[in-house]
N, C-alpha and C. Protein backbone atom coordinates (compact mmCIF):
# COMPACT_ATOMS: atom_id res chain seq x y z
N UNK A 1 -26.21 -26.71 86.08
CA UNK A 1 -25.15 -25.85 86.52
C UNK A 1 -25.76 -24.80 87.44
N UNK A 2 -25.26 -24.83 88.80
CA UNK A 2 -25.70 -23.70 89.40
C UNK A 2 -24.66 -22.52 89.89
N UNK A 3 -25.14 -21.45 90.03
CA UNK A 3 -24.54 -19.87 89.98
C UNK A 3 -24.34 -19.45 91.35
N UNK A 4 -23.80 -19.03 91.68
CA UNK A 4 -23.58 -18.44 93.56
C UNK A 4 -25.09 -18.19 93.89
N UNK A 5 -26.02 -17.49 93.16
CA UNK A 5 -27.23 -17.29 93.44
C UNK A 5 -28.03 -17.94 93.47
N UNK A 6 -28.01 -19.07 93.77
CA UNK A 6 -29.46 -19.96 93.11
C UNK A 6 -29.89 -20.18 91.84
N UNK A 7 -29.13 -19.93 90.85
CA UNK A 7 -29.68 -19.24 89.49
C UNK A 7 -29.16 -20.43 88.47
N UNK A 8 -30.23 -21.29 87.91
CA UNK A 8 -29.71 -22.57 87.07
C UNK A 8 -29.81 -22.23 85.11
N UNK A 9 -28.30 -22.42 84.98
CA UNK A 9 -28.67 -22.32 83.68
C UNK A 9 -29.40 -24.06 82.91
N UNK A 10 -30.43 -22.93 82.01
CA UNK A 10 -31.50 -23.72 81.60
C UNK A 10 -30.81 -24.53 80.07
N UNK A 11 -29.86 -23.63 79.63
CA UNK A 11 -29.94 -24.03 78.28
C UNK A 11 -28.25 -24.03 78.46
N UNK A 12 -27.71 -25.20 78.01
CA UNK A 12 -26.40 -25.11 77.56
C UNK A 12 -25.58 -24.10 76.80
N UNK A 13 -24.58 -23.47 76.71
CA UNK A 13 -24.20 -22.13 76.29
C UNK A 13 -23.79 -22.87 74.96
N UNK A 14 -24.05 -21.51 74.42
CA UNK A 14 -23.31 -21.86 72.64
C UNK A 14 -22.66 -21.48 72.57
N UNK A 15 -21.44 -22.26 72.09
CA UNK A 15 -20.09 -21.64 71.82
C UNK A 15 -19.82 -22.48 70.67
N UNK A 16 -19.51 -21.55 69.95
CA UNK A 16 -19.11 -22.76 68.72
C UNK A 16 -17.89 -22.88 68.42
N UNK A 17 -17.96 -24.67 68.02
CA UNK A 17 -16.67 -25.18 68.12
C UNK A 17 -15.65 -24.70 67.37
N UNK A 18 -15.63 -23.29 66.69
CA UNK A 18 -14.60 -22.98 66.18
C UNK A 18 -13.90 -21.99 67.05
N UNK A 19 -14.58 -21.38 68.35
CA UNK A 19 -14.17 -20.72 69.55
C UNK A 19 -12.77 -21.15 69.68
N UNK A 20 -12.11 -19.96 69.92
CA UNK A 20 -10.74 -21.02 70.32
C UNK A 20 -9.81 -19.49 71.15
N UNK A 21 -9.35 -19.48 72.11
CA UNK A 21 -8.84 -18.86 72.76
C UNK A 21 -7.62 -18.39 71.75
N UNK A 22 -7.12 -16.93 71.67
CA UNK A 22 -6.53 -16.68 71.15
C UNK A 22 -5.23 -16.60 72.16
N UNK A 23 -4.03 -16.94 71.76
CA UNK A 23 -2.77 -17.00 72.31
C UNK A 23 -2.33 -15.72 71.46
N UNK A 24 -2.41 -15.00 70.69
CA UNK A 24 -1.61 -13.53 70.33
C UNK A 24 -1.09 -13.08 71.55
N UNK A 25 -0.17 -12.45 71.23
CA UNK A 25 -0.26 -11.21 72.01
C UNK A 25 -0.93 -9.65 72.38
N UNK A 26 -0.48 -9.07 73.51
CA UNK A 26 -1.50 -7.79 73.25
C UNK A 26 -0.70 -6.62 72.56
N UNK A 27 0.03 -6.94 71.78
CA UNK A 27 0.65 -5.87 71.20
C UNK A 27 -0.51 -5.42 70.12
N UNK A 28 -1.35 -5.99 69.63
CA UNK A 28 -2.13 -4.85 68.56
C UNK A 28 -2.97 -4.17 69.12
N UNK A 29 -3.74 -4.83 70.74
CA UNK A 29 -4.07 -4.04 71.44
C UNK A 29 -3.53 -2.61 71.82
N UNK A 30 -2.65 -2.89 72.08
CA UNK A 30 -1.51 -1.74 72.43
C UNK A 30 -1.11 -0.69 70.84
N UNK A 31 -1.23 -1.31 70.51
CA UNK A 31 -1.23 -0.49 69.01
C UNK A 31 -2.24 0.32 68.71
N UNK A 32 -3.10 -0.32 69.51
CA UNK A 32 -4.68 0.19 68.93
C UNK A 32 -5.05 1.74 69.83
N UNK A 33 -4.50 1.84 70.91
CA UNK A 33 -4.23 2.94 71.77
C UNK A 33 -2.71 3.37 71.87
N UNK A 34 -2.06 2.98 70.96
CA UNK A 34 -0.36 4.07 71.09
C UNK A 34 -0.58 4.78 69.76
N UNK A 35 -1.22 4.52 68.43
CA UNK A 35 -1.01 4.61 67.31
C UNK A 35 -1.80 6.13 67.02
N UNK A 36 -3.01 6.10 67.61
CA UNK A 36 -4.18 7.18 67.77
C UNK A 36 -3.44 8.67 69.10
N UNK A 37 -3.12 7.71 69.97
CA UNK A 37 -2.19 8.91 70.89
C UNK A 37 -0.93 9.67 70.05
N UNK A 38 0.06 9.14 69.28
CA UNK A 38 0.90 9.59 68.61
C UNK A 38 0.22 10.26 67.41
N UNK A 39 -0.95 9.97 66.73
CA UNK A 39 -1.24 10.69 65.71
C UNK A 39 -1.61 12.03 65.76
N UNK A 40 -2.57 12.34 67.05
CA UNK A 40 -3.06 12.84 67.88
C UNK A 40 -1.46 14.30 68.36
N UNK A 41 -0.86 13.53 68.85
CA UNK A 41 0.09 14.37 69.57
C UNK A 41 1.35 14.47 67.78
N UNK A 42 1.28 13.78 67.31
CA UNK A 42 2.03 14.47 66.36
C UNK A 42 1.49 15.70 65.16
N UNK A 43 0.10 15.54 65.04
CA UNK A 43 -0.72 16.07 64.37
C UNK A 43 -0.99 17.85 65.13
N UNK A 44 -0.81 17.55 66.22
CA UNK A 44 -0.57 19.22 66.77
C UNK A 44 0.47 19.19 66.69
N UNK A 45 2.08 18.51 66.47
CA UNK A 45 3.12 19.01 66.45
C UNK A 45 3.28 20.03 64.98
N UNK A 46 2.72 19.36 64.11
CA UNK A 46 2.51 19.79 62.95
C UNK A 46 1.80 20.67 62.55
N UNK A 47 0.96 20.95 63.29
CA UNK A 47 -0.48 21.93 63.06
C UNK A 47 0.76 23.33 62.60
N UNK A 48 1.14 23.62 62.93
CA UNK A 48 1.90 25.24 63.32
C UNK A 48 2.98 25.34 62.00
N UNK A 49 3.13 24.49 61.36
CA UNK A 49 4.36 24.16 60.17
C UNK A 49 3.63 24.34 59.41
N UNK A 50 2.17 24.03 59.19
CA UNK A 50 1.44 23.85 58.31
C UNK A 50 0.34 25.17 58.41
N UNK A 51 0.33 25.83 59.41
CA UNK A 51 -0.02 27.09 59.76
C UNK A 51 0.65 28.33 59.57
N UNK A 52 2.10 28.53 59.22
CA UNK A 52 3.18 29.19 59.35
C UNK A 52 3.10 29.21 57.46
N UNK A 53 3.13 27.86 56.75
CA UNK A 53 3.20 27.67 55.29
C UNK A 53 1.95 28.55 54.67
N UNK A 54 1.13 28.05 55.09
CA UNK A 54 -0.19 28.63 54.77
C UNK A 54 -0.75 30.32 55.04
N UNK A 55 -0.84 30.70 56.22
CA UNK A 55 -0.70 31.68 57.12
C UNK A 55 -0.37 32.55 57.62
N UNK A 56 1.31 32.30 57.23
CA UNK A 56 2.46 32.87 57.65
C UNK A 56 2.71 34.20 56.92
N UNK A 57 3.42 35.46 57.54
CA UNK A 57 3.53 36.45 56.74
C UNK A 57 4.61 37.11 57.01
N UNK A 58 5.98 37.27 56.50
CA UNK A 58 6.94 38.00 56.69
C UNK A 58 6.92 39.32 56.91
N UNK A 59 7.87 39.57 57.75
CA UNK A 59 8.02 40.59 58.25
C UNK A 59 9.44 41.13 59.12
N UNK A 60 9.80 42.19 59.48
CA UNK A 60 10.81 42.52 59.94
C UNK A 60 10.89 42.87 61.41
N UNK A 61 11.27 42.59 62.51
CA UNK A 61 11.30 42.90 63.17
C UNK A 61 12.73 43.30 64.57
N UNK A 62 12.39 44.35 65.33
CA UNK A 62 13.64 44.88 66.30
C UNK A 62 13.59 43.96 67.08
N UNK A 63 14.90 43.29 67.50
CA UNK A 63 15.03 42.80 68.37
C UNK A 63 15.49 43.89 69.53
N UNK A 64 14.83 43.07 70.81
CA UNK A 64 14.65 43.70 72.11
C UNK A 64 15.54 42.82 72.83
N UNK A 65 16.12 41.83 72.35
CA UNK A 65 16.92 41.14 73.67
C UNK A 65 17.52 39.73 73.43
N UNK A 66 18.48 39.53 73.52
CA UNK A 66 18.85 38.01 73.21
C UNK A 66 19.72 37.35 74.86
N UNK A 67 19.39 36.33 74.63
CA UNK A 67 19.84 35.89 76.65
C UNK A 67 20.02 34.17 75.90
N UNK A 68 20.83 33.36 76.66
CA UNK A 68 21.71 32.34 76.64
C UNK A 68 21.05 31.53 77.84
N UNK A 69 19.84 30.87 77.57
CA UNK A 69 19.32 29.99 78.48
C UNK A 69 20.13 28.71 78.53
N UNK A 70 20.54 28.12 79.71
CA UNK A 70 21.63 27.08 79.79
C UNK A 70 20.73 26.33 81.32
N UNK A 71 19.92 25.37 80.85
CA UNK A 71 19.83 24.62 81.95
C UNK A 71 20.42 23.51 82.38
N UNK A 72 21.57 23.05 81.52
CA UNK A 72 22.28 21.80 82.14
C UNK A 72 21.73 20.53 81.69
N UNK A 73 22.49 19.42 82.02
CA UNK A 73 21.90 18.27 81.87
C UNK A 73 20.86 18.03 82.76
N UNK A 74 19.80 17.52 81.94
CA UNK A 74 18.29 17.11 82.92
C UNK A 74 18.85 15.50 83.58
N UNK A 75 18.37 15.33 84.65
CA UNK A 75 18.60 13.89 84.93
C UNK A 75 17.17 13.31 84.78
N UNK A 76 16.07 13.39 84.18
CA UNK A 76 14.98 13.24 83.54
C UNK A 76 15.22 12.69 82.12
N UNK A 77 15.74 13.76 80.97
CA UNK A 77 15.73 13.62 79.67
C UNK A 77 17.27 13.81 80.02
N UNK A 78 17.85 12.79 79.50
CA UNK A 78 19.64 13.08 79.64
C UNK A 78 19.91 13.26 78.09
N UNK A 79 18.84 12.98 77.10
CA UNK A 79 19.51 13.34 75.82
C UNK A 79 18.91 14.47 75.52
N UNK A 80 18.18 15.50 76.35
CA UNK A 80 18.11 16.41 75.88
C UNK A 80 18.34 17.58 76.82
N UNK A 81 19.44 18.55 76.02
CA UNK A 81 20.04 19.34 77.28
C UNK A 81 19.08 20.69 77.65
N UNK A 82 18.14 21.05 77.24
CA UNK A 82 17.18 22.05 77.97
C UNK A 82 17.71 23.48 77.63
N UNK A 83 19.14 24.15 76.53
CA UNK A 83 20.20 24.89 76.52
C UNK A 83 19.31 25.55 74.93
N UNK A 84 19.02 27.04 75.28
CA UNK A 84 18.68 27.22 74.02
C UNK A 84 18.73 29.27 74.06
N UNK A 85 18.66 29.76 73.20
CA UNK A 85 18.82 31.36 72.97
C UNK A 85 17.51 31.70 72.81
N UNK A 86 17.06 32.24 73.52
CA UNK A 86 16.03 33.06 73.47
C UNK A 86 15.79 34.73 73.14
N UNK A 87 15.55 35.13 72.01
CA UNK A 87 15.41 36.44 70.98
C UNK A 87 13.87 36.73 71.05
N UNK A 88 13.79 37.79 72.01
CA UNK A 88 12.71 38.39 72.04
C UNK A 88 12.45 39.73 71.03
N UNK A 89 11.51 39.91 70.28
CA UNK A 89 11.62 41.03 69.50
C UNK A 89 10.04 41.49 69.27
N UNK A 90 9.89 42.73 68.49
CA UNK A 90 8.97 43.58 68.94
C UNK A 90 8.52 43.49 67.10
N UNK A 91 7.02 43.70 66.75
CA UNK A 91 7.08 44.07 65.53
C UNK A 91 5.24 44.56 65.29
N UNK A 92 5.35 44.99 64.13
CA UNK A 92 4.07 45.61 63.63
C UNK A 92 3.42 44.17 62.72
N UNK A 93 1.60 44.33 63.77
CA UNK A 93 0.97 42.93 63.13
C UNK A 93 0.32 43.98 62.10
N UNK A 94 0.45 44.27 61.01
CA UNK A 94 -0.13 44.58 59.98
C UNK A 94 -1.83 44.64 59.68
N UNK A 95 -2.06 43.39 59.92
CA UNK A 95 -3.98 43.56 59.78
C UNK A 95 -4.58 43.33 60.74
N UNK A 96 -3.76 43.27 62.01
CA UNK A 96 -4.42 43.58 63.19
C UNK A 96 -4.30 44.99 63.52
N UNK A 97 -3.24 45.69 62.81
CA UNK A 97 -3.16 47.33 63.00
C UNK A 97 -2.37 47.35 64.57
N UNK A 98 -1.60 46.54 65.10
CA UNK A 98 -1.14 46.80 66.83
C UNK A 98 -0.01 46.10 66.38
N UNK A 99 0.66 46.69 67.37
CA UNK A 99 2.65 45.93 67.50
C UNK A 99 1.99 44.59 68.64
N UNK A 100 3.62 43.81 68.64
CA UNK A 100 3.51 42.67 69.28
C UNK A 100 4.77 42.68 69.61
N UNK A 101 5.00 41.90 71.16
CA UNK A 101 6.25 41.70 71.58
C UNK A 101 6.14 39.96 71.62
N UNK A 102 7.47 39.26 70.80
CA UNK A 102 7.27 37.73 71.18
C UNK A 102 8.87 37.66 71.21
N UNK A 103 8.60 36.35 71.81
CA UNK A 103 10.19 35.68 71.53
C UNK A 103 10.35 34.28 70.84
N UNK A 104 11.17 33.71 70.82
CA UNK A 104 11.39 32.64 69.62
C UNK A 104 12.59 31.70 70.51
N UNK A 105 12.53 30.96 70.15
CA UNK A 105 13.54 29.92 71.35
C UNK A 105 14.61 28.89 70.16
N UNK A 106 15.54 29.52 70.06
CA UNK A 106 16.36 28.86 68.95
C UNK A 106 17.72 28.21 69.32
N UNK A 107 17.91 27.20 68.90
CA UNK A 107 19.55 26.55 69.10
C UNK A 107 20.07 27.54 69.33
N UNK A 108 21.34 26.87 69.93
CA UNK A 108 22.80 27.95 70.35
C UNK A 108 23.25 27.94 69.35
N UNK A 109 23.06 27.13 68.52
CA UNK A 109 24.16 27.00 67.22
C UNK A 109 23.54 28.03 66.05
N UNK A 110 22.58 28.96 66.68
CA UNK A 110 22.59 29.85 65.83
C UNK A 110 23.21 31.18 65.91
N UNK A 111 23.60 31.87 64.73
CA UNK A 111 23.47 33.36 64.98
C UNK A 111 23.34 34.28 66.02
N UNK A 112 23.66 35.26 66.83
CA UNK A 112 23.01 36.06 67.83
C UNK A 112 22.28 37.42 66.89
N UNK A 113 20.97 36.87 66.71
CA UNK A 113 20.46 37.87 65.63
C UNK A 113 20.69 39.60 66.70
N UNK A 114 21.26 40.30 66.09
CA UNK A 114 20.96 42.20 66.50
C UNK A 114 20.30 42.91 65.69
N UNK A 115 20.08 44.28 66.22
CA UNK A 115 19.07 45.19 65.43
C UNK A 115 17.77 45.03 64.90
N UNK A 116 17.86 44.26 63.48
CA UNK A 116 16.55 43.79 62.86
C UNK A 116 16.73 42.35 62.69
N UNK A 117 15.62 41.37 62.83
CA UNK A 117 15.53 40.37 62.51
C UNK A 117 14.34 40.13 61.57
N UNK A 118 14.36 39.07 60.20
CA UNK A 118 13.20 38.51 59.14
C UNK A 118 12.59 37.51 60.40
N UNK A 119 11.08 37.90 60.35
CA UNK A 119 10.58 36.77 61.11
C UNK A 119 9.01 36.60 60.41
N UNK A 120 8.78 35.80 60.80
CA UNK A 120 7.62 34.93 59.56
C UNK A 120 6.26 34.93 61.32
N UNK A 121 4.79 35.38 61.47
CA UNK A 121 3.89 35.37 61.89
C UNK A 121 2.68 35.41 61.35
N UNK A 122 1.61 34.91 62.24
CA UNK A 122 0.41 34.69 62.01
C UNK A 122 -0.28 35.38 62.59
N UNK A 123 -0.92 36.38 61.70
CA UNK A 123 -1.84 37.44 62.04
C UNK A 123 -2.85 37.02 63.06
N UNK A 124 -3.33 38.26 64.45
CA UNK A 124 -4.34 37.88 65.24
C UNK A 124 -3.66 36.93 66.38
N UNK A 125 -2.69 35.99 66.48
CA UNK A 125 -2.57 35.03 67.00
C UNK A 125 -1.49 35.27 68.16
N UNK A 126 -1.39 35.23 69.50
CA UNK A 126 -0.34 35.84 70.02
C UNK A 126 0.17 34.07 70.32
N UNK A 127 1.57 34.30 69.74
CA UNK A 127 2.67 33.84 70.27
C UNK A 127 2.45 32.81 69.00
N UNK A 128 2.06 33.30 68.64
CA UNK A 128 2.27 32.93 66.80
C UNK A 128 3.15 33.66 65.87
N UNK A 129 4.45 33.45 66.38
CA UNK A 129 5.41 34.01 65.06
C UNK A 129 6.95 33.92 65.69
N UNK A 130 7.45 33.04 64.52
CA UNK A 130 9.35 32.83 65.06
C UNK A 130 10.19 33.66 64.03
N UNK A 131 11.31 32.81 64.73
CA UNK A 131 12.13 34.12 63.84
C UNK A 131 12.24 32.87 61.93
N UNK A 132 12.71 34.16 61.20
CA UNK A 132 12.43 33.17 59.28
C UNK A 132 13.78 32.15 59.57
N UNK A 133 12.95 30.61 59.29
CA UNK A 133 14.00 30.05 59.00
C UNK A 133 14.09 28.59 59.93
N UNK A 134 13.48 29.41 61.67
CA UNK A 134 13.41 28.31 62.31
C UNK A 134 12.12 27.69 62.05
N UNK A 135 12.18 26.14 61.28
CA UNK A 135 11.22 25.61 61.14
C UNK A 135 11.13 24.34 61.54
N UNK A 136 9.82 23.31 62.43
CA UNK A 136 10.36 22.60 63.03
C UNK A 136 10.26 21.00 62.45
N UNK A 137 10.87 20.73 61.34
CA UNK A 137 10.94 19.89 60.27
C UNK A 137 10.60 18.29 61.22
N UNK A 138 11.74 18.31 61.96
CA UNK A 138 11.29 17.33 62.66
C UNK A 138 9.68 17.03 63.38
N UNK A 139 9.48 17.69 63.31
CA UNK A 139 7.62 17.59 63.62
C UNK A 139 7.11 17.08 62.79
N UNK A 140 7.12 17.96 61.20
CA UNK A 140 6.34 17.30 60.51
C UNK A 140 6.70 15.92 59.55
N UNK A 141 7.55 15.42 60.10
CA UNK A 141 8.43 14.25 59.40
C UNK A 141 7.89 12.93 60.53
N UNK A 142 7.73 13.66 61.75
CA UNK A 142 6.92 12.55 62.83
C UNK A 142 5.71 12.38 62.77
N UNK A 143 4.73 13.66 61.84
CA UNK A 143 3.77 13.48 61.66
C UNK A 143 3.80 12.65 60.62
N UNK A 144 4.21 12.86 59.53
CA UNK A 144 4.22 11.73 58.03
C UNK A 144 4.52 10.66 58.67
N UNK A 145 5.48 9.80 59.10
CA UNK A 145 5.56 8.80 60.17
C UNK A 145 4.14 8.22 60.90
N UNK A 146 4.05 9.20 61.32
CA UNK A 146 2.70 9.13 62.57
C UNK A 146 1.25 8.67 61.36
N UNK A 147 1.48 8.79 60.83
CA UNK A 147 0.13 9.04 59.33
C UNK A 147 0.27 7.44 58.52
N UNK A 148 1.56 7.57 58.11
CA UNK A 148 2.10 6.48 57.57
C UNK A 148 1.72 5.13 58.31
N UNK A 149 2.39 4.99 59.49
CA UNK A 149 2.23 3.87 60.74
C UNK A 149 0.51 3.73 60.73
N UNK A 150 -0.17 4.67 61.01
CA UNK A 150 -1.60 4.55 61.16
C UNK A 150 -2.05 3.81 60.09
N UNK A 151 -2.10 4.41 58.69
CA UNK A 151 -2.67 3.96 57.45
C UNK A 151 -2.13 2.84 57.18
N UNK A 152 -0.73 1.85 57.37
CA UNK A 152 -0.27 0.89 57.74
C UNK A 152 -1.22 -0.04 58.48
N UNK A 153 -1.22 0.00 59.99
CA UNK A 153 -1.71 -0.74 60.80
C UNK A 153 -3.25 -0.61 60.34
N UNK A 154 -3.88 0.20 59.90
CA UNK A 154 -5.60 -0.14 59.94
C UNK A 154 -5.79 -0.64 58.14
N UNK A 155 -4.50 -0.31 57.63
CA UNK A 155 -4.79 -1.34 56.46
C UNK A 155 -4.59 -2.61 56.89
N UNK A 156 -3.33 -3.52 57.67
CA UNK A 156 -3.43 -4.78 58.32
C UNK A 156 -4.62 -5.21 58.91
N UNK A 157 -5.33 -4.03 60.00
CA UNK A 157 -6.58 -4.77 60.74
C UNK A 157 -7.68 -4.80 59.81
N UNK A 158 -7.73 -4.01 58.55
CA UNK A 158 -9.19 -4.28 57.34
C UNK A 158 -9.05 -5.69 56.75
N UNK A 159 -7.26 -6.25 56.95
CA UNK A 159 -7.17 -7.07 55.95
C UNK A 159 -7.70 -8.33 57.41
N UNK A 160 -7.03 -8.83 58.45
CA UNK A 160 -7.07 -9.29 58.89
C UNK A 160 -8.73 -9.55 59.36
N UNK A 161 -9.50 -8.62 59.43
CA UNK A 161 -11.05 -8.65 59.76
C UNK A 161 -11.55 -9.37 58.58
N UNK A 162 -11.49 -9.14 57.02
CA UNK A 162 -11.53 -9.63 56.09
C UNK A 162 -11.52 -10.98 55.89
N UNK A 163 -10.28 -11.73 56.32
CA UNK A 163 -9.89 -13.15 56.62
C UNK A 163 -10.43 -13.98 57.50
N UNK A 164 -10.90 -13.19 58.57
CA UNK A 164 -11.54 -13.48 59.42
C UNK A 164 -13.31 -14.16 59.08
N UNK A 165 -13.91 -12.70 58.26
CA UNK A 165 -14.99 -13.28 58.21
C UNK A 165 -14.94 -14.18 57.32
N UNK A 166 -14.05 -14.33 55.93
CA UNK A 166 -13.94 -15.34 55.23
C UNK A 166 -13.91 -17.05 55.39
N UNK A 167 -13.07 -16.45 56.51
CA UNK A 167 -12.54 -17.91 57.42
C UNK A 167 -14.01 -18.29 57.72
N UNK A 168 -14.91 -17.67 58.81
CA UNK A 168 -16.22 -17.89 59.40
C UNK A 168 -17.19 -18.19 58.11
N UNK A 169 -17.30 -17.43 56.94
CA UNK A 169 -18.32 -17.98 55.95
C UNK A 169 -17.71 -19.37 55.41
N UNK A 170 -16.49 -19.91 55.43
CA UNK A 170 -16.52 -20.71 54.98
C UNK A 170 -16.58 -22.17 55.69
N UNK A 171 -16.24 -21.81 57.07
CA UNK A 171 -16.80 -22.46 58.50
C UNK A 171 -18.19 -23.12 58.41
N UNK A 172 -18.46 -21.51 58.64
CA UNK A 172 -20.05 -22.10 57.92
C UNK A 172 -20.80 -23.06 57.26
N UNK A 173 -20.57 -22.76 56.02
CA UNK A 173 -20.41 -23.47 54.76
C UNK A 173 -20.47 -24.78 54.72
N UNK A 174 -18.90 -25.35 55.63
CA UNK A 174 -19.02 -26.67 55.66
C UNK A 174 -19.40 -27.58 56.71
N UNK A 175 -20.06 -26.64 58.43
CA UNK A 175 -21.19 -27.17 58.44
C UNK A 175 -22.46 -27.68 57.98
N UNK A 176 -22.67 -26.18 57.67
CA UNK A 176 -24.13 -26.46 56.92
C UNK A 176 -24.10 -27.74 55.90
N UNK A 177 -22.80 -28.06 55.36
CA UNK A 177 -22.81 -29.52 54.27
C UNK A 177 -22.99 -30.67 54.89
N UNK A 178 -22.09 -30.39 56.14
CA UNK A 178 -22.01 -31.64 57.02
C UNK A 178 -23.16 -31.81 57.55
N UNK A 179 -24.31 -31.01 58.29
CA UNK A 179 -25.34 -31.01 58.52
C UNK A 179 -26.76 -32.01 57.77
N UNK A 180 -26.48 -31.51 56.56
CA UNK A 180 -27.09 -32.28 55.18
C UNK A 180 -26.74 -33.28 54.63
N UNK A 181 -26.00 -33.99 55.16
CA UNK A 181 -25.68 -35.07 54.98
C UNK A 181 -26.21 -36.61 55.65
């Protein structure tokens, strides 16, 4: 057999006859890089739920301003309308010893909080603290999901690698018999 280069193979290639082109599809491929990106991106969705539980420290604070953000239908995301209240308010970080001004971005379908608002923050951290109550459940329900699906699929690929080499030792096996014969 010769090579574009001049270059002769000397020794016949080994492939053994249990080689066999796989016809799957590339969906576990694709699994194998969507599964780690979503865990990844759901796992910071979550970080802050689980930071807020832990972390979190009530407190009271003046509101400075409430405004009616209305951007319309996106022709991008058409199921999601971009329309939300924004409550900016002012409060004392306690063991940092300094006030803080933040805002909090909440459904329309809430309340127009005035005067004082309960709001739950994380000391040291700017733009760490919403108002009590908004919590973003759906995050961490995509993360359990996201966790779930993972520990799922790499329990399938332990099992499937498993079968695999089984399959090959026992391949093996009954060469080596046939051999000895």
């Amino acid at each position: 057999m010769t090579f574009g280069f001049g270059f002769r193979r000397i020794l016949p290639p080994q492939i053994s006859p249990r080689a066999q082109m796989s016809q799957d599809s590339g969906l576990g491929c694709l699994l194998m890089v969507f599964v780690p990106l979503l865990l990844i991106a759901s796992t910071y969705l979550a970080w802050w739920e689980l930071r807020f539980l832990v972390q979190g420290r009530p407190t009271l604070a003046t509101v400075d301003g409430v405004q009616e953000v209305r951007m319309g239908r996106s022709g991008r995301f058409p199921l999601y309308n971009g329309n939300y209240l924004e409550v900016r308010y002012t409060f004392q970080d306690e063991p940092a010893g300094r006030p803080r001004s933040e805002h909090d971005e909440l459904p329309l379908s809430w309340p127009h909080p005035e005067g004082k608002v309960r709001i739950q923050y994380v000391s040291g951290v700017p733009g760490g603290s919403r108002v009590e109550g908004h919590r973003h459940i759906y995050s961490t329900i995509f993360f359990v999901v996201c966790v779930t699906g993972a520990l799922v699929y790499g329990g399938l690929l332990v099992r499937d690698a498993r079968r695999a080499v089984r399959e090959e030792e026992a391949f093996e096996l009954a060469r080596r018999q046939e051999r000895g014969r």
